[in-house]
N, C-alpha and C. Protein backbone atom coordinates (compact mmCIF):
# COMPACT_ATOMS: atom_id res chain seq x y z
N UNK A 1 101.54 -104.34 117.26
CA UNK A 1 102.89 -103.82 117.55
C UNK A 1 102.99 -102.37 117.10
N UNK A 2 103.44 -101.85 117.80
CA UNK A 2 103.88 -100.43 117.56
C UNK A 2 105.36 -100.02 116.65
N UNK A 3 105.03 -99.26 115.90
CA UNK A 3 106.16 -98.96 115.07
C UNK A 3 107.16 -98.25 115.77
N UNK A 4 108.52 -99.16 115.42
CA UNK A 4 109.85 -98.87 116.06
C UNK A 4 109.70 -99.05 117.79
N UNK A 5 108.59 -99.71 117.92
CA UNK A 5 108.54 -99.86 119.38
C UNK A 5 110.15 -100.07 119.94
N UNK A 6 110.40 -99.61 121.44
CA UNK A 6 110.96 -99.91 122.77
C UNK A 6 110.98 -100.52 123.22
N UNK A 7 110.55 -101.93 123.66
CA UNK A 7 110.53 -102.82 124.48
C UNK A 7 111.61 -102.38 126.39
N UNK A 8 111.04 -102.34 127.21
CA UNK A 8 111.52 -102.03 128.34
C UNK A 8 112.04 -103.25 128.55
N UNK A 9 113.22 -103.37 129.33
CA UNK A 9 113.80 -104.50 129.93
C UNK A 9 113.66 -104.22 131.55
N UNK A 10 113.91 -103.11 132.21
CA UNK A 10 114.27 -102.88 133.57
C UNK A 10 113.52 -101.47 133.36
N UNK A 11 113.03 -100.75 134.60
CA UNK A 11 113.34 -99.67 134.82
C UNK A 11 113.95 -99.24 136.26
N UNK A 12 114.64 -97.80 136.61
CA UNK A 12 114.71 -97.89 137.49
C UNK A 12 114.93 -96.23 138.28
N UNK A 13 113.88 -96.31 138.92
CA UNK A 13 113.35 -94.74 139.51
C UNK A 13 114.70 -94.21 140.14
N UNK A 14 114.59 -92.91 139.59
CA UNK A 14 115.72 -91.94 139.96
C UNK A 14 115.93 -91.55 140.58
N UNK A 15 114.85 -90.54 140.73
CA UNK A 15 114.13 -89.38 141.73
C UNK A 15 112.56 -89.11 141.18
N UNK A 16 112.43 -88.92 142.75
CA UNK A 16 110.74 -88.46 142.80
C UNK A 16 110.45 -87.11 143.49
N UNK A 17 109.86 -86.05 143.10
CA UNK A 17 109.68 -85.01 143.48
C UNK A 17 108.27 -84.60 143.57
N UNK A 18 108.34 -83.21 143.70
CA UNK A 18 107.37 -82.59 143.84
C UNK A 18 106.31 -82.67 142.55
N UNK A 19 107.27 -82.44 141.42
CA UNK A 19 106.35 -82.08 140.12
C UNK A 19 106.78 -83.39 139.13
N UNK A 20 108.17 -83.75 138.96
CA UNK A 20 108.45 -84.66 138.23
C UNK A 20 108.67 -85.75 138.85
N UNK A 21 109.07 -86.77 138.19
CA UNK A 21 109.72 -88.32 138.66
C UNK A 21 110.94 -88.21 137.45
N UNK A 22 111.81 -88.55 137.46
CA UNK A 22 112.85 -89.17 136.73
C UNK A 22 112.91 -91.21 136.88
N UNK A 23 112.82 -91.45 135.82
CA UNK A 23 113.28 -93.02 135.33
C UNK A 23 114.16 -93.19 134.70
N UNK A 24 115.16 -94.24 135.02
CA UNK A 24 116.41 -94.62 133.94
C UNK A 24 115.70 -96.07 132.80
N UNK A 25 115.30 -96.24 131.50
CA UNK A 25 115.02 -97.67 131.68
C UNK A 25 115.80 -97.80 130.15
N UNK A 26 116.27 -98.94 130.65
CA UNK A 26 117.24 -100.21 129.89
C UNK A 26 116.03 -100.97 128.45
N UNK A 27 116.23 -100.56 127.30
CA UNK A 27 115.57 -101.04 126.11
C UNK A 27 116.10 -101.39 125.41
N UNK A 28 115.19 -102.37 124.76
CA UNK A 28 115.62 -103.04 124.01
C UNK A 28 115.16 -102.51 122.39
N UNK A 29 115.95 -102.02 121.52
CA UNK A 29 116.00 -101.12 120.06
C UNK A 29 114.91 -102.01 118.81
N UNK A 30 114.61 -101.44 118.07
CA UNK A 30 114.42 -102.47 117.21
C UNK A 30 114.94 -103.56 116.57
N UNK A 31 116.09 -102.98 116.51
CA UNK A 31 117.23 -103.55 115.94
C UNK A 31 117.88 -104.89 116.28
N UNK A 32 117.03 -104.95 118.00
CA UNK A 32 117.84 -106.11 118.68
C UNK A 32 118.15 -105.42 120.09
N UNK A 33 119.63 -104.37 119.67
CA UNK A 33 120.46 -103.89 120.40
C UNK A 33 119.61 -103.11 121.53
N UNK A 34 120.38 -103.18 122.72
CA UNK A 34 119.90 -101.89 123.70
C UNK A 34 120.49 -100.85 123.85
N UNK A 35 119.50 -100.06 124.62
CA UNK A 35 119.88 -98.92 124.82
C UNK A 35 119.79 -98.56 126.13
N UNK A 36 119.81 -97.06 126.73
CA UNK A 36 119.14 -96.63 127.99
C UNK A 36 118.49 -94.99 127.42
N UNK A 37 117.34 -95.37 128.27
CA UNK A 37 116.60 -93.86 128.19
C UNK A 37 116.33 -93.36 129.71
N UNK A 38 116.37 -92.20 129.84
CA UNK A 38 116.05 -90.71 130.60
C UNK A 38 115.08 -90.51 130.27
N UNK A 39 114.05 -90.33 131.11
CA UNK A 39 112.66 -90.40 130.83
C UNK A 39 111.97 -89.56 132.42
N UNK A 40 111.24 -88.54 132.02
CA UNK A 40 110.49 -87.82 133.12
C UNK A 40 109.10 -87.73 132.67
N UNK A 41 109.20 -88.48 134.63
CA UNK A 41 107.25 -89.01 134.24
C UNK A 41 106.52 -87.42 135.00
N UNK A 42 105.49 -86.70 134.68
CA UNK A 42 105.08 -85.63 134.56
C UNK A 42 103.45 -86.07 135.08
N UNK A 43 102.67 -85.47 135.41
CA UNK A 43 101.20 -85.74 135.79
C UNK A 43 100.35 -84.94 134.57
N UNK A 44 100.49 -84.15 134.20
CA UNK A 44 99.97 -83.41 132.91
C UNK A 44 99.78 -82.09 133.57
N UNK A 45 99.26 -81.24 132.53
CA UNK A 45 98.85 -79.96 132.92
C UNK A 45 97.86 -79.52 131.65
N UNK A 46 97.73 -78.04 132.45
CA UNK A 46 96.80 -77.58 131.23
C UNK A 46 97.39 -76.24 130.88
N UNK A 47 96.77 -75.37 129.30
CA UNK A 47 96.73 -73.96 129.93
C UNK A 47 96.02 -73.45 129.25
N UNK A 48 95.69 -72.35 129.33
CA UNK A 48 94.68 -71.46 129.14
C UNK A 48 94.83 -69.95 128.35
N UNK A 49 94.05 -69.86 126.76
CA UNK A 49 93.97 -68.92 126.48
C UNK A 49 93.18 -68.01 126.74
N UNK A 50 93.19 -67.09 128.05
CA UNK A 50 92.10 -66.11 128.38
C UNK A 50 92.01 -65.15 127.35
N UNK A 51 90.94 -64.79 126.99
CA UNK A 51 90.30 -63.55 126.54
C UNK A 51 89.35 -62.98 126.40
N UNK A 52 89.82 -61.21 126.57
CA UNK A 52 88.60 -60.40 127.36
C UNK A 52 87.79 -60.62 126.56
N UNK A 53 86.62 -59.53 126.54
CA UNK A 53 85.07 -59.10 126.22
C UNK A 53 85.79 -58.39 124.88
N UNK A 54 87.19 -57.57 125.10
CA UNK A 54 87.58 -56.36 124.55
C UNK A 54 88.34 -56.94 123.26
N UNK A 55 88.34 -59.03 123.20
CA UNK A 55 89.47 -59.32 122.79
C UNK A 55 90.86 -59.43 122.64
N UNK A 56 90.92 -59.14 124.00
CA UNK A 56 92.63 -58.89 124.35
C UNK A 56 92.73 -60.08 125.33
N UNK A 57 94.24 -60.66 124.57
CA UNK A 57 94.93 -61.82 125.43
C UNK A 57 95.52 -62.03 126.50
N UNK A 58 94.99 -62.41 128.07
CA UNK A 58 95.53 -62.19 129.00
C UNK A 58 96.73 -62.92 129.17
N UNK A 59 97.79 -62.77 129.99
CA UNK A 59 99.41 -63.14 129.66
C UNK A 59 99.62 -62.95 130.94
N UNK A 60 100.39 -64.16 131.64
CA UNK A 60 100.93 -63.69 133.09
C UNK A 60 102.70 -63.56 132.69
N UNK A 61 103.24 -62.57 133.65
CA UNK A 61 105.09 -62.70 133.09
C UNK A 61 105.21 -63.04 134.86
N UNK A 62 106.25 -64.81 134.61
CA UNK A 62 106.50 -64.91 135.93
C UNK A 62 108.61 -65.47 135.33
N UNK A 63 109.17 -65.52 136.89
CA UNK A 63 110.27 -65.90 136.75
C UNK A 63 110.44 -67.37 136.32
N UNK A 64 111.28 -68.14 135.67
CA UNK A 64 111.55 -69.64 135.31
C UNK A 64 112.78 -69.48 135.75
N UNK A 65 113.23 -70.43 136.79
CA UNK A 65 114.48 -71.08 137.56
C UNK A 65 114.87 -71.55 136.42
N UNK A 66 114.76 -72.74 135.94
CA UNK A 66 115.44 -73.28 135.32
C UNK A 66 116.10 -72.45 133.68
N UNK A 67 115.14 -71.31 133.44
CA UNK A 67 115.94 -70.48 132.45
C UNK A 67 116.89 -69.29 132.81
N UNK A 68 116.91 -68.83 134.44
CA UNK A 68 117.41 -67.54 134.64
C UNK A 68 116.65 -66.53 134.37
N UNK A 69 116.00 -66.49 134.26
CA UNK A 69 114.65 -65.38 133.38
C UNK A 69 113.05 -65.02 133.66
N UNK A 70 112.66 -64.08 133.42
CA UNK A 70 111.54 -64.20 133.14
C UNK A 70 110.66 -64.44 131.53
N UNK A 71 109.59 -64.47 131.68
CA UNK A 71 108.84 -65.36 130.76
C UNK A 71 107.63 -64.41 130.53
N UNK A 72 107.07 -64.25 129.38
CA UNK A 72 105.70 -63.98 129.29
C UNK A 72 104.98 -65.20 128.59
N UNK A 73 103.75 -65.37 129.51
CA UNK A 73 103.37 -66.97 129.16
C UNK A 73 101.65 -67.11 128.81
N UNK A 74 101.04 -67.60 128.26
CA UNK A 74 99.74 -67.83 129.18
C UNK A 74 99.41 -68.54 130.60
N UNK A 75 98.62 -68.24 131.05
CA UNK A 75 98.25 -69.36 132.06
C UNK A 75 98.21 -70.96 132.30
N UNK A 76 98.92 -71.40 133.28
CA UNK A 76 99.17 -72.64 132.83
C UNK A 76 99.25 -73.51 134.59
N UNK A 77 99.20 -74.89 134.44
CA UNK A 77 99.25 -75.65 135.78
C UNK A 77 99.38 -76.79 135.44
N UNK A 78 100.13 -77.62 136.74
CA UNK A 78 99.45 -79.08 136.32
C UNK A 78 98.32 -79.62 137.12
N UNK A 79 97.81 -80.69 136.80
CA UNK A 79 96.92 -81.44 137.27
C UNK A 79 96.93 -82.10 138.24
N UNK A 80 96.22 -81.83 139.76
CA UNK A 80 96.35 -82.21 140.20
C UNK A 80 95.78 -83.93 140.45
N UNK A 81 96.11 -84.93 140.78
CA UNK A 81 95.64 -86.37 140.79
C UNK A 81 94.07 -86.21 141.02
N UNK A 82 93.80 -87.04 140.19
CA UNK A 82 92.08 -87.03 140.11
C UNK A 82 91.62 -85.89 139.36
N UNK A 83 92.00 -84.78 139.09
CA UNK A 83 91.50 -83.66 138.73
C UNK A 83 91.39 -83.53 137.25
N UNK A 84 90.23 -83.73 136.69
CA UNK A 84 90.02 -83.67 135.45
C UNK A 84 90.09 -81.99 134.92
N UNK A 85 91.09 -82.11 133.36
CA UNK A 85 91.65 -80.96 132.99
C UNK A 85 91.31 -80.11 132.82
N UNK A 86 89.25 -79.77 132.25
CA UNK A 86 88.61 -78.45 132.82
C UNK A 86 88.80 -78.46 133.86
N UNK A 87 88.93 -78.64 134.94
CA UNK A 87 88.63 -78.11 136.66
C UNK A 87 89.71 -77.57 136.80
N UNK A 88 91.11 -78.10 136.43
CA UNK A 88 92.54 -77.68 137.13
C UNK A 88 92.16 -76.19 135.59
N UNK A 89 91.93 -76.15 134.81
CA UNK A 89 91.62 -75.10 133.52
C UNK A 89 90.78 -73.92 134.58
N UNK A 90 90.18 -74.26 135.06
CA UNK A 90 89.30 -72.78 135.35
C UNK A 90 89.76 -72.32 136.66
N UNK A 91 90.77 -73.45 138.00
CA UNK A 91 91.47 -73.21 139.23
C UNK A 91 92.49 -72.64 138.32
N UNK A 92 93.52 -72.74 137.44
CA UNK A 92 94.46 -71.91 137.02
C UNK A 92 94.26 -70.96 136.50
N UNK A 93 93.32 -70.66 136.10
CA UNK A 93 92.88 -69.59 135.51
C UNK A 93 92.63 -68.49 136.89
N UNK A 94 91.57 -68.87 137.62
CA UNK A 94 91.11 -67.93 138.61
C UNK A 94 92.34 -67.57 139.34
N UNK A 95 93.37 -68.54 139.76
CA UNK A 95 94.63 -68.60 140.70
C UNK A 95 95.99 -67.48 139.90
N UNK A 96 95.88 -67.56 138.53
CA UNK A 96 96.78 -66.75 138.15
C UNK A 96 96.64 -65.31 137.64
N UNK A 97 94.83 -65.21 137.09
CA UNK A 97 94.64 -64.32 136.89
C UNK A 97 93.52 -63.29 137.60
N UNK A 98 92.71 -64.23 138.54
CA UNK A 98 91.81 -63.48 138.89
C UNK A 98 90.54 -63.19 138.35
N UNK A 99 90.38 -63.70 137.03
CA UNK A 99 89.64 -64.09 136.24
C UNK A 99 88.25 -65.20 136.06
N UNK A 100 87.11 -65.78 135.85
CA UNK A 100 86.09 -66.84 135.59
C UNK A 100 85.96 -66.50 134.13
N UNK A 101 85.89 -67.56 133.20
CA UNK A 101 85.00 -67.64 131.71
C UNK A 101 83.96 -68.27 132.00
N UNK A 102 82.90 -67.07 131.07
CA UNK A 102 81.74 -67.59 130.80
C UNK A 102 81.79 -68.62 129.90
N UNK A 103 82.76 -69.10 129.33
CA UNK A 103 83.08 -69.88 128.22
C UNK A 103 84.26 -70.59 128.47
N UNK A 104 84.41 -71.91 128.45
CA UNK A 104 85.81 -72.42 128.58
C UNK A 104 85.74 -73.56 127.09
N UNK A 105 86.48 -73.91 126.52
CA UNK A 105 86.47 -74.47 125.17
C UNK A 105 87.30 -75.21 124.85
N UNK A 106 87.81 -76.98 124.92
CA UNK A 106 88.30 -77.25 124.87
C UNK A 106 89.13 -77.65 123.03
N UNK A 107 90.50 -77.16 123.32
CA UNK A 107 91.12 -76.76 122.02
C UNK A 107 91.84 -78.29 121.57
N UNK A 108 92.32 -78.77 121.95
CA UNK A 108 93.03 -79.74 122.02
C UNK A 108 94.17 -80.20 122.93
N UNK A 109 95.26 -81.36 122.76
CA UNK A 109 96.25 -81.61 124.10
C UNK A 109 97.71 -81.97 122.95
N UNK A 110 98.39 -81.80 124.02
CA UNK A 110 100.26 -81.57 122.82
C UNK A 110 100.86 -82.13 124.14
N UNK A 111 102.15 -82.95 123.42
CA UNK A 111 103.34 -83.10 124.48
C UNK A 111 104.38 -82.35 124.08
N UNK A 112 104.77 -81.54 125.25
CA UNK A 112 105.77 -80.79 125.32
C UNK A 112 106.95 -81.25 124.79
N UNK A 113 107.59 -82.14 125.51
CA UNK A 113 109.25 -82.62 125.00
C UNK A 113 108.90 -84.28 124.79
N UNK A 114 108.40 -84.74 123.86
CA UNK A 114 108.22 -85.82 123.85
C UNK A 114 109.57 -86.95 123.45
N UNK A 115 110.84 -86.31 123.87
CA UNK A 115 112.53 -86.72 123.76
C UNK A 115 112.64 -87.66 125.10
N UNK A 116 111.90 -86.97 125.88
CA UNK A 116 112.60 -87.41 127.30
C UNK A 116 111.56 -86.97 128.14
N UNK A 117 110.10 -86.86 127.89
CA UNK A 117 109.28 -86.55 128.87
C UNK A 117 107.60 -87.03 128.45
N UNK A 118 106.84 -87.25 129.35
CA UNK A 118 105.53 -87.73 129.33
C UNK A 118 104.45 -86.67 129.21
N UNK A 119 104.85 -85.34 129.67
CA UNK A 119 104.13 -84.66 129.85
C UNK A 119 103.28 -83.81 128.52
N UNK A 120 102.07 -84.01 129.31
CA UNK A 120 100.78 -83.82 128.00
C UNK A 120 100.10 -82.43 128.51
N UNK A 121 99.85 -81.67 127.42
CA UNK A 121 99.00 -80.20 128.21
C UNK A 121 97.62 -80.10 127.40
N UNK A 122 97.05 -79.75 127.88
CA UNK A 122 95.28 -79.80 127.35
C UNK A 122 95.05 -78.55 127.23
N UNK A 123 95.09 -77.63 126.09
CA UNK A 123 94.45 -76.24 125.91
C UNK A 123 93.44 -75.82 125.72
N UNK A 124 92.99 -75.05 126.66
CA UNK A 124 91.63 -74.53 126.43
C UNK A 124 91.61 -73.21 126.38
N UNK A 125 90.42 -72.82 125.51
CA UNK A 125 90.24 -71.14 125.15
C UNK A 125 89.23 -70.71 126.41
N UNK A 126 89.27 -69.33 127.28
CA UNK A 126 88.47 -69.17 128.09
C UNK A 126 88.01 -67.81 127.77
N UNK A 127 86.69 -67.82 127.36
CA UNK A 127 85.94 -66.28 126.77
C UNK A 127 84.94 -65.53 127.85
N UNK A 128 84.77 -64.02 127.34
CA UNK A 128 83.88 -63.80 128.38
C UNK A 128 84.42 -63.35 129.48
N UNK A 129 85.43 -63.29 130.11
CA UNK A 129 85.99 -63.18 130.92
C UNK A 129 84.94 -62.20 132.02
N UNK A 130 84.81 -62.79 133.36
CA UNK A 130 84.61 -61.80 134.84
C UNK A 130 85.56 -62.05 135.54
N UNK A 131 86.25 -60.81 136.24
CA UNK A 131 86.67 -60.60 137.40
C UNK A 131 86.07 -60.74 138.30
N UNK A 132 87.23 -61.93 139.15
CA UNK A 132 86.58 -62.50 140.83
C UNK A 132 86.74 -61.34 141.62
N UNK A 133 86.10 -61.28 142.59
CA UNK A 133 85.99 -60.07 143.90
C UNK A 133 86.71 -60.97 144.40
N UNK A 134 86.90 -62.26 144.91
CA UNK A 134 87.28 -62.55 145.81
C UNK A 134 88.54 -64.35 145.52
N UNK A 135 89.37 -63.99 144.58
CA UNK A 135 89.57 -64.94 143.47
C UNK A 135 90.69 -65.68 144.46
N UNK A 136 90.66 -67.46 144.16
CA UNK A 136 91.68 -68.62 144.67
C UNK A 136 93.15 -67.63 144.49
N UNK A 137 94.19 -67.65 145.86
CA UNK A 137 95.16 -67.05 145.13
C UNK A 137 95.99 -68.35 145.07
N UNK A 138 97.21 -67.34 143.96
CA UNK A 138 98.15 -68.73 143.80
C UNK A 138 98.82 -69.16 144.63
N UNK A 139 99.91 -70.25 144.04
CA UNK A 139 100.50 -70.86 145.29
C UNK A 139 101.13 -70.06 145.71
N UNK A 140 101.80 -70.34 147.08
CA UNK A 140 102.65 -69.37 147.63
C UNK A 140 103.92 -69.42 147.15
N UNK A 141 104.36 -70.02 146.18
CA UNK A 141 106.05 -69.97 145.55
C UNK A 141 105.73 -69.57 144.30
N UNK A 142 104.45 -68.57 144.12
CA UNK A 142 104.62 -68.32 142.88
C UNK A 142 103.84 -67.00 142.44
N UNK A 143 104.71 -65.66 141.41
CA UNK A 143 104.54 -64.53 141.56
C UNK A 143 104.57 -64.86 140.12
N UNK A 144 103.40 -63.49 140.05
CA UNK A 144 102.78 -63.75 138.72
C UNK A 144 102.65 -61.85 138.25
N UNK A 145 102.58 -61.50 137.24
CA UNK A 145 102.20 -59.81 137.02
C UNK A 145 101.35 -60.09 135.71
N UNK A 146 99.96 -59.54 135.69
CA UNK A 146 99.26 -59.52 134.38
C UNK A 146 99.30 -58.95 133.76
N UNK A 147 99.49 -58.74 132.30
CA UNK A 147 99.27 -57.76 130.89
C UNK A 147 98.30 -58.82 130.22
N UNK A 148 97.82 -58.16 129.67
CA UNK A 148 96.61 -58.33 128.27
C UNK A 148 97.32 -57.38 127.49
N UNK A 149 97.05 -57.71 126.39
CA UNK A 149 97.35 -57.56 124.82
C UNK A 149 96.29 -58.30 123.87
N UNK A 150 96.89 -57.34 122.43
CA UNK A 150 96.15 -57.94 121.49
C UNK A 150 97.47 -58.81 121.11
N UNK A 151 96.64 -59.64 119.91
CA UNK A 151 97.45 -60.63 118.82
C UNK A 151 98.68 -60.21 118.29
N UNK A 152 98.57 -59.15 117.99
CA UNK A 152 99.61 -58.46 117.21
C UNK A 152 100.51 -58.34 118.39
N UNK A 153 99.85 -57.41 119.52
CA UNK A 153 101.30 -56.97 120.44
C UNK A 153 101.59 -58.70 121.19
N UNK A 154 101.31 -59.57 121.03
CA UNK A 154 101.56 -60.69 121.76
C UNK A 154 102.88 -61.45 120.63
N UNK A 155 102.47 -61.54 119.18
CA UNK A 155 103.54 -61.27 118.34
C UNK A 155 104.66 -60.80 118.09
N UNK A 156 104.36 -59.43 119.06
CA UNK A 156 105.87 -58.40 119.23
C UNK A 156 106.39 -59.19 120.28
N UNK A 157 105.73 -59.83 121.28
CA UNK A 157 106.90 -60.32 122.45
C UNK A 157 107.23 -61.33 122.00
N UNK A 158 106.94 -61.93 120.96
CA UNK A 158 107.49 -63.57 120.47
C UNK A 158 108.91 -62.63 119.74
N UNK A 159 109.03 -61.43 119.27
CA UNK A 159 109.69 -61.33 118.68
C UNK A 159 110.64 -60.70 119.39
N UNK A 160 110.07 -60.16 120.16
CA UNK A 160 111.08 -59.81 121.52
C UNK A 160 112.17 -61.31 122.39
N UNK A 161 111.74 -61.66 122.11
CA UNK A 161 112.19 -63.23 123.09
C UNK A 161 111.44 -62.96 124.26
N UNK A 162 110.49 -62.38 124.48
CA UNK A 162 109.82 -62.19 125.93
C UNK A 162 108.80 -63.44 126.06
N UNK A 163 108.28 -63.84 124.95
CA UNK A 163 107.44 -65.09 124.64
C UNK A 163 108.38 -65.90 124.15
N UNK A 164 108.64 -67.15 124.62
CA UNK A 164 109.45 -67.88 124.26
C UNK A 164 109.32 -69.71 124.75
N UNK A 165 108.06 -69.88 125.13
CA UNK A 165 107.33 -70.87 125.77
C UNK A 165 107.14 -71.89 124.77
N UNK A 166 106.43 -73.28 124.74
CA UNK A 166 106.03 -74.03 123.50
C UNK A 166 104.62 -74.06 123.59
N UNK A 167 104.07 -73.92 124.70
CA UNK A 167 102.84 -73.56 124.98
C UNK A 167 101.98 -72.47 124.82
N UNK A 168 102.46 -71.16 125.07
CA UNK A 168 102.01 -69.72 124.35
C UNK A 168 102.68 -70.02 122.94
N UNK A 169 103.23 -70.26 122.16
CA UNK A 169 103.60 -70.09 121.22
C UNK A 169 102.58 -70.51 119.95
N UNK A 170 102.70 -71.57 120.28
CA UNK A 170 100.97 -72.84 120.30
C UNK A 170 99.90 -72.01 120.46
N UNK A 171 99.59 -71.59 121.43
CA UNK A 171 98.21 -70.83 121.55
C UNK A 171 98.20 -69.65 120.31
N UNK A 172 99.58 -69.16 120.21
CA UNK A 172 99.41 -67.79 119.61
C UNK A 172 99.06 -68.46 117.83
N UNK A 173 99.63 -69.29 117.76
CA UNK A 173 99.34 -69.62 116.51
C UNK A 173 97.90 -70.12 116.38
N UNK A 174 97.53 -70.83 117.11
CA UNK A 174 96.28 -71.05 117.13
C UNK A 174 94.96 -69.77 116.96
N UNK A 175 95.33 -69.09 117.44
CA UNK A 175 94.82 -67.50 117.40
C UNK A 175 95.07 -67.36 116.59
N UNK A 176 96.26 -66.97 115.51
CA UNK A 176 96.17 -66.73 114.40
C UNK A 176 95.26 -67.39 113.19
N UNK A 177 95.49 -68.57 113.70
CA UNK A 177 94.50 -69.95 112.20
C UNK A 177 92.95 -69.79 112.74
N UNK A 178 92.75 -68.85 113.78
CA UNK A 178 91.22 -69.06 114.00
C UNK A 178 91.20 -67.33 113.30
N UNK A 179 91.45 -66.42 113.38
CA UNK A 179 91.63 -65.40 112.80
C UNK A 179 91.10 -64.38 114.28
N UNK A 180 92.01 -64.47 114.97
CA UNK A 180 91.20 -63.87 116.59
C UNK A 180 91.88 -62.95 116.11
């Protein structure tokens, strides 16, 4: 048994989309009592800390709908079905930045909002960096502008609110405890 387990009684699909699913499901508490949970089922994703030869952190800044804003982020995707998380790691990589690692390194995996969501991201470090001549572009609903930076200036945009992700944020610290 799992501690403080959920027990599901019902569930019952919301909406199904492109990227998410929404579920309503009816549980039963530890306690006895029920409840209802909001729950978004997610496919996973990955993302990617590129960095150059020069040691500088590549960073795409794209718009987020759902914040009004733009974002400075690392590279990031989800997974497509079947697609094991190096492969969709080095297609997001090439697709957002234009970029191949001679090195891809798997860092570890985190859930984002684990309140109300499934979704798991797998980080990997990508070193070495070559520029494609002829690189996957991204999707077509999606505009991307590259900066590289070092650690420090990637720090200034956390402090800027320009970095404001849970995923770059993560990476950046991670960079820090490795001493990049």
């Amino acid at each position: 048994m799992k501690k403080f387990e959920e027990k599901t009684i019902q569930s019952k699909p919301i909406f199904s989309g492109k990227v998410i699913n929404v579920q309503l499901d009816d549980v039963q508490l530890p306690n006895g009592k029920t409840s209802k949970r909001e729950i978004v089922k997610h496919p996973g994703a990955v993302a990617v800390i590129p960095i150059t030869k020069d040691k500088k952190i590549v960073l795409v800044e794209q718009y987020r709908k759902a914040l009004e804003r733009s974002l400075v982020e690392i590279p990031a995707g989800k997974l497509e079905k079947g697609e094991a998380p190096e492969v969709t790691a080095k297609r997001e990589l090439e697709e957002e930045t234009g970029y191949a690692a001679e090195h891809l390194t798997y860092v570890t995996a985190f859930y984002t909002s684990p309140g109300f969501a499934d979704e798991l991201v797998h980080l990997y470090v990508a070193e070495n960096l070559e520029k494609i001549d002829n690189p996957q572009s991204a999707d077509e609903d999606e505009f991307v502008e590259l900066m590289e930076c070092t650690l420090e200036e990637a720090e200034k945009l956390m402090e800027e609110k320009r970095i404001m992700d849970a995923k770059t944020a993560y990476a950046l610290l991670y960079l820090q405890r490795k001493g990049r």
